[in-house]
Protein backbone atom coordinates (compact mmCIF):
# COMPACT_ATOMS: atom_id res chain seq x y z
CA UNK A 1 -16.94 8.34 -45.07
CA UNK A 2 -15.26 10.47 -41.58
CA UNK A 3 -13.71 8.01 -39.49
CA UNK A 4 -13.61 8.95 -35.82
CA UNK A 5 -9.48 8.61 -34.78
CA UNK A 6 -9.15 8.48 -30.63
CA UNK A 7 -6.20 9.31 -29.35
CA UNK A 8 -4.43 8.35 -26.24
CA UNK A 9 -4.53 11.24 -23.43
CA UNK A 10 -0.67 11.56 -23.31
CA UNK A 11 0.15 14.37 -19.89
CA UNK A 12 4.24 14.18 -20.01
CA UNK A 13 3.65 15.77 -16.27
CA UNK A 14 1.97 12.97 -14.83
CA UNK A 15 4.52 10.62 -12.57
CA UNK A 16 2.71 7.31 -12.25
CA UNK A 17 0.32 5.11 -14.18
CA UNK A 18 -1.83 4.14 -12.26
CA UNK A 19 -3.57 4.88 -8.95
CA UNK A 20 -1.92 1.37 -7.43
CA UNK A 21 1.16 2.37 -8.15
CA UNK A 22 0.88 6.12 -6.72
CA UNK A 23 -0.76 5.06 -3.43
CA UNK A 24 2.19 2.61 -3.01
CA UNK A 25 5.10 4.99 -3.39
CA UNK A 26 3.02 7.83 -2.09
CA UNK A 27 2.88 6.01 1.31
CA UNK A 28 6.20 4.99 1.24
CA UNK A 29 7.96 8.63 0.82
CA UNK A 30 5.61 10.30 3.31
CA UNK A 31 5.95 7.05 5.58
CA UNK A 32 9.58 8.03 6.17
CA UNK A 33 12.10 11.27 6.70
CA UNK A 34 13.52 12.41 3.78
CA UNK A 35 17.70 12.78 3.97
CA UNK A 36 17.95 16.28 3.60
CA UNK A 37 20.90 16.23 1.66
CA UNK A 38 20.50 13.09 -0.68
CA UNK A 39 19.60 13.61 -3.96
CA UNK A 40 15.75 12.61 -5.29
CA UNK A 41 17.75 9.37 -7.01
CA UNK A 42 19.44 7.90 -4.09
CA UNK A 43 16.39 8.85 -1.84
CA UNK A 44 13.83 6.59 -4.16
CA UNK A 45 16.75 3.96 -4.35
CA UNK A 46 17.05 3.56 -0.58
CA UNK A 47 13.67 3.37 -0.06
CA UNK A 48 12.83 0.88 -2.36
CA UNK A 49 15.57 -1.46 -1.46
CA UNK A 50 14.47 -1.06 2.57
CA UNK A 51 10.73 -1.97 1.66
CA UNK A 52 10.11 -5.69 3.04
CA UNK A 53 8.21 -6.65 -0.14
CA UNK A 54 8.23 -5.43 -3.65
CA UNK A 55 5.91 -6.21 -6.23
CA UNK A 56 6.65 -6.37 -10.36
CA UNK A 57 6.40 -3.13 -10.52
CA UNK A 58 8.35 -1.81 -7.29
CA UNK A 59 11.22 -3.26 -8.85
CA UNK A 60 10.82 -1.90 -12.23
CA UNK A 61 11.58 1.36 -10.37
CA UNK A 62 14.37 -0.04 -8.65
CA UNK A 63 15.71 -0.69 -11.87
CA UNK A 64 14.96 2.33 -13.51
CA UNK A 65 16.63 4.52 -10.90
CA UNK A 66 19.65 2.49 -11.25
CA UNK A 67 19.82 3.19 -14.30
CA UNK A 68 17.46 0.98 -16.95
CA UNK A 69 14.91 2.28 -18.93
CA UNK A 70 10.99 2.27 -17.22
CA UNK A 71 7.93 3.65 -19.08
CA UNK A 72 5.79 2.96 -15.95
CA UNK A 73 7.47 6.58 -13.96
CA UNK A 74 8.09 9.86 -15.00
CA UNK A 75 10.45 11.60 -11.71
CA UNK A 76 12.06 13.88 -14.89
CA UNK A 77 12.40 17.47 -13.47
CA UNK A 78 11.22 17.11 -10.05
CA UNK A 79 12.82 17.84 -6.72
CA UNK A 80 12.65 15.73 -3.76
CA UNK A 81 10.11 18.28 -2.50
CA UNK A 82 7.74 18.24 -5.20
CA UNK A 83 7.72 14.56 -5.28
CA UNK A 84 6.45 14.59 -1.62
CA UNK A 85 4.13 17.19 -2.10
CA UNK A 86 2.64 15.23 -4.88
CA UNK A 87 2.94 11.97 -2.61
CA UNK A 88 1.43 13.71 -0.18
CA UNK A 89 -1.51 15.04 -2.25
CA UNK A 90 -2.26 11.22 -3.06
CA UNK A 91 -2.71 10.44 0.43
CA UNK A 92 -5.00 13.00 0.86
CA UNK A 93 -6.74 11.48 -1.80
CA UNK A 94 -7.38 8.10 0.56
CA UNK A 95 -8.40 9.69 3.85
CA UNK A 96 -10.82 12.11 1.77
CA UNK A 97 -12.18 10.64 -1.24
CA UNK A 98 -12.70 6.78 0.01
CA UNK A 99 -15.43 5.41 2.30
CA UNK A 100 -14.27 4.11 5.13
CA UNK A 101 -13.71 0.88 4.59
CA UNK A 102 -12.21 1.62 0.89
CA UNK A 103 -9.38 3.89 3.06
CA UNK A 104 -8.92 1.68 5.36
CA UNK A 105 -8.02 -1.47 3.17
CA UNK A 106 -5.35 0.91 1.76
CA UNK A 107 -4.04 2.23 4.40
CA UNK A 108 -3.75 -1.36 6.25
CA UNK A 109 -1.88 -2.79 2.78
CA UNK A 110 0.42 0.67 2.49
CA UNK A 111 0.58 1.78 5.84
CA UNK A 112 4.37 2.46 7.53
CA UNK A 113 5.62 -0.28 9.76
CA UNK A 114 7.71 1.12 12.57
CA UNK A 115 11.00 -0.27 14.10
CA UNK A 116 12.73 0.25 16.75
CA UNK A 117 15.89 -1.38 18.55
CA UNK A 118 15.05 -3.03 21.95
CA UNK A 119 18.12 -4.53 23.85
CA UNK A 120 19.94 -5.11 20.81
CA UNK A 121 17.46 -6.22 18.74
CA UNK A 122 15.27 -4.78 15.91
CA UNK A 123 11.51 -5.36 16.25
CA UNK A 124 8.73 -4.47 13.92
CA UNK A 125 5.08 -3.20 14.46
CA UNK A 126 2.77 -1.60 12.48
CA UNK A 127 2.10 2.25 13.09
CA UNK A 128 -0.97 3.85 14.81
CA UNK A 129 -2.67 4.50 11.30
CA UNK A 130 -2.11 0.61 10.26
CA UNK A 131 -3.55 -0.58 13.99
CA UNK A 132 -6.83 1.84 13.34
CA UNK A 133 -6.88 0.83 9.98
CA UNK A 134 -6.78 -3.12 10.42
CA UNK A 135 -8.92 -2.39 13.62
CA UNK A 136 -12.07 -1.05 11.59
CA UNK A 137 -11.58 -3.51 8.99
CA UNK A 138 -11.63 -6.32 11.72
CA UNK A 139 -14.97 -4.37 12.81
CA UNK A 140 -16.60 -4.78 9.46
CA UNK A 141 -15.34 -8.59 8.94
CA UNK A 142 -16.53 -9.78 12.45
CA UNK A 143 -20.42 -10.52 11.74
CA UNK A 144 -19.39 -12.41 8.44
CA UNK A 145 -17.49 -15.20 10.57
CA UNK A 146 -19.48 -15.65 13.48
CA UNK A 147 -16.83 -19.03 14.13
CA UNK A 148 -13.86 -16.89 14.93
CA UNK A 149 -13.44 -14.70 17.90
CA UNK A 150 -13.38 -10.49 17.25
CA UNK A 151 -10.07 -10.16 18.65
CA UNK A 152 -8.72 -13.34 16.51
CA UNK A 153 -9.91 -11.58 13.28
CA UNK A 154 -7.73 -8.84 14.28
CA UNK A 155 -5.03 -11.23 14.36
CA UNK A 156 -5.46 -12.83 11.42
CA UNK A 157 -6.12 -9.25 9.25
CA UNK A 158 -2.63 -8.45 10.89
CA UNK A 159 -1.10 -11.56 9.02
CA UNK A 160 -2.86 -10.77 6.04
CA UNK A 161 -1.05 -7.38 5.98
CA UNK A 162 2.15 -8.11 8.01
CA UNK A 163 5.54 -7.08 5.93
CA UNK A 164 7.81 -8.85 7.55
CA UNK A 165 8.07 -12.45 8.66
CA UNK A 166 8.83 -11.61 12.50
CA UNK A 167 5.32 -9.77 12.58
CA UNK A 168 3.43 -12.95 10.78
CA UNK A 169 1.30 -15.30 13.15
CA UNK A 170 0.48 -19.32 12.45
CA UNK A 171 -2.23 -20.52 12.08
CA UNK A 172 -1.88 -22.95 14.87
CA UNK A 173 -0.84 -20.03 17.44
CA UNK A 174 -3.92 -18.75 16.26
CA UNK A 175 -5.96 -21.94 17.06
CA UNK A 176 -3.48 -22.21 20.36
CA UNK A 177 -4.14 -18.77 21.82
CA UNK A 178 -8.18 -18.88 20.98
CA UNK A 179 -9.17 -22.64 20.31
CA UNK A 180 -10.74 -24.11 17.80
CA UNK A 181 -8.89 -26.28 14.78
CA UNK A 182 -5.82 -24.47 12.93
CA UNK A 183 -7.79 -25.06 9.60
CA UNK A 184 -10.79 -23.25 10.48
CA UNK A 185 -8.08 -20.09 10.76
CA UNK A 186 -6.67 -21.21 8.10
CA UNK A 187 -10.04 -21.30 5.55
CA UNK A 188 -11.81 -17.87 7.67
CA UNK A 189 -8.25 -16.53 6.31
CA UNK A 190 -8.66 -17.20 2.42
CA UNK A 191 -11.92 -15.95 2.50
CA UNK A 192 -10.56 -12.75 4.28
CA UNK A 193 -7.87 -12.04 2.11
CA UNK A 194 -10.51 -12.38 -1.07
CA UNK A 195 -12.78 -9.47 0.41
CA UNK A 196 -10.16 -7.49 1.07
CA UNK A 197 -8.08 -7.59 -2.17
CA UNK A 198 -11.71 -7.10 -3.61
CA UNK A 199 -11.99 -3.99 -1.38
CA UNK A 200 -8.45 -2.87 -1.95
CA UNK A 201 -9.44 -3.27 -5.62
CA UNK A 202 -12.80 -1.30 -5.25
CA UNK A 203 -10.73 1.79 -4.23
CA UNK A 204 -8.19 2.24 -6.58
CA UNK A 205 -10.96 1.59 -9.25
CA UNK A 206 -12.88 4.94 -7.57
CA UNK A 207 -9.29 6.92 -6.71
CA UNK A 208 -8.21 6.80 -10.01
CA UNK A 209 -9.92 9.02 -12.14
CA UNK A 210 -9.68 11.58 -9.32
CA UNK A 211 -5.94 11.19 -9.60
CA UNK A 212 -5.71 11.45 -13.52
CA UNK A 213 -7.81 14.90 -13.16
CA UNK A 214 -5.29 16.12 -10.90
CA UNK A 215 -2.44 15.28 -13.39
CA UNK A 216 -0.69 13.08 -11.05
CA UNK A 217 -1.52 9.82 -12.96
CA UNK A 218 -1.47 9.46 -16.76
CA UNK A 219 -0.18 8.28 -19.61
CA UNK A 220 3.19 9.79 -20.38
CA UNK A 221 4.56 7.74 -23.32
C-alpha cells in the first residue's frame, strides 16, 4: 500500500517564523534611523535592548545576537539594508492587505513611540501613526460601551497600548477627569483589551500566508 509522506516547507531564505514576529521587528527597524556605520549585529542588539517591553520571543533574539543559538531567526547573509527593505516590505503588508481595523490594531500595538528631551527631561508620546491608529480604533469601540465617554475610550485604548509607565493612565484619573466609578474603567478596560488582542489576532492570522508567499516568513530549520 503507497503511503502519502508530507514534508515540512523548509525556505532557508525566509528570516522570521511567523507573521507576529515579523510585524514586531519590522516596525521596530523602520520605526528608527539606522547607524550608518554599525554593523547589522550591533544595530538589532541596540534596538532590542532600547524597546520598553519584550516578549519571549524578543529576547530570544536578544540572545541570539549575543551570541546563543535561536531557531526562531534567520539574519545569515543579509545586510543592514536588505533587512530594512524586507522590514519595510512587511509594513506594507499592514497598511495594504488589512481592513482597517485589522491595520490599525497593529499599528496601535507596534507603532514607534517618540521622545524627546524637554527642560531636562525625557518624555514619551506615541507617534502620529499610533494617535490615528488608536483614534479609529476608539471610533469603532465607542457604540459597544455606551457608559464611557468617546474621548475616555481614547484614553483608556492609549493605556492598553502605552510602552512605557510615564505614558500609562489610572483608572481613577480616568474616573477623576470624566466621572463615573474607577471600576467601571476598570471592567470597560478588560473587555477592551479582549477585542483587541482578538483583532490583533485576526490579522496576523490573514497576513501570514501573504508573508510566507513572499518568502519572508517560513520555516528554515
Amino acid at each position: 500500500m503507497a503511503m502519502d509522506i508530507v514534508s515540512k516547507d523548509v525556505n532557508q531564505d525566509a528570516i522570521f517564523t511567523s507573521a507576529g514576529q515579523a510585524v514586531h521587528v519590522a516596525y521596530m527597524i523602520t520605526g528608527q534611523d539606522a547607524p550608518q556605520d554599525a554593523p547589522l549585529r550591533k544595530m538589532l542588539i541596540r534596538m532590542l535592548e532600547s524597546a520598553p517591553h519584550t516578549g519571549s520571543e524578543q529576547r530570544e533574539w536578544l540572545e541570539q545576537l549575543r551570541g546563543a543559538p535561536s531557531r526562531r531567526v534567520n539574519f545569515a547573509g543579509l545586510s543592514p539594508l536588505e533587512v530594512r527593505a524586507q522590514c519595510a516590505l512587511i509594513v506594507l503588508a499592514v497598511r495594504s492587505k488589512l481592513p482597517c481595523t485589522e491595520m490599525w490594531a497593529l499599528q496601535a500595538r507596534y507603532g514607534h513611540t517618540d521622545m524627546e528631551d524637554e527642560d531636562g527631561e525625557r518624555r514619551f508620546a506615541f507617534s502620529a501613526e499610533r494617535i490615528a491608529a488608536i483614534k479609529g480604533l476608539s471610533d469603532w469601540l465607542a457604540p459597544s460601551f455606551p457608559a464611557v465617554r468617546p474621548f475616555a475610550v481614547d484614553c483608556m485604548i492609549g493605556k492598553l497600548y502605552a510602552n512605557h509607565k510615564k505614558m500609562e493612565i489610572s483608572f481613577r484619573e480616568l474616573a477623576g477627569n470624566f466621572g463615573g466609578n474607577h471600576m467601571t474603567y476598570a471592567r470597560a478596560y478588560e473587555k477592551m483589551r479582549g477585542r483587541l488582542r482578538e483583532l490583533e489576532q485576526l490579522a496576523l492570522d490573514r497576513l501570514e500566508p501573504y508573508l510566507r508567499e513572499q518568502g519572508v516568513v517560513g520555516d528554515f530549520f
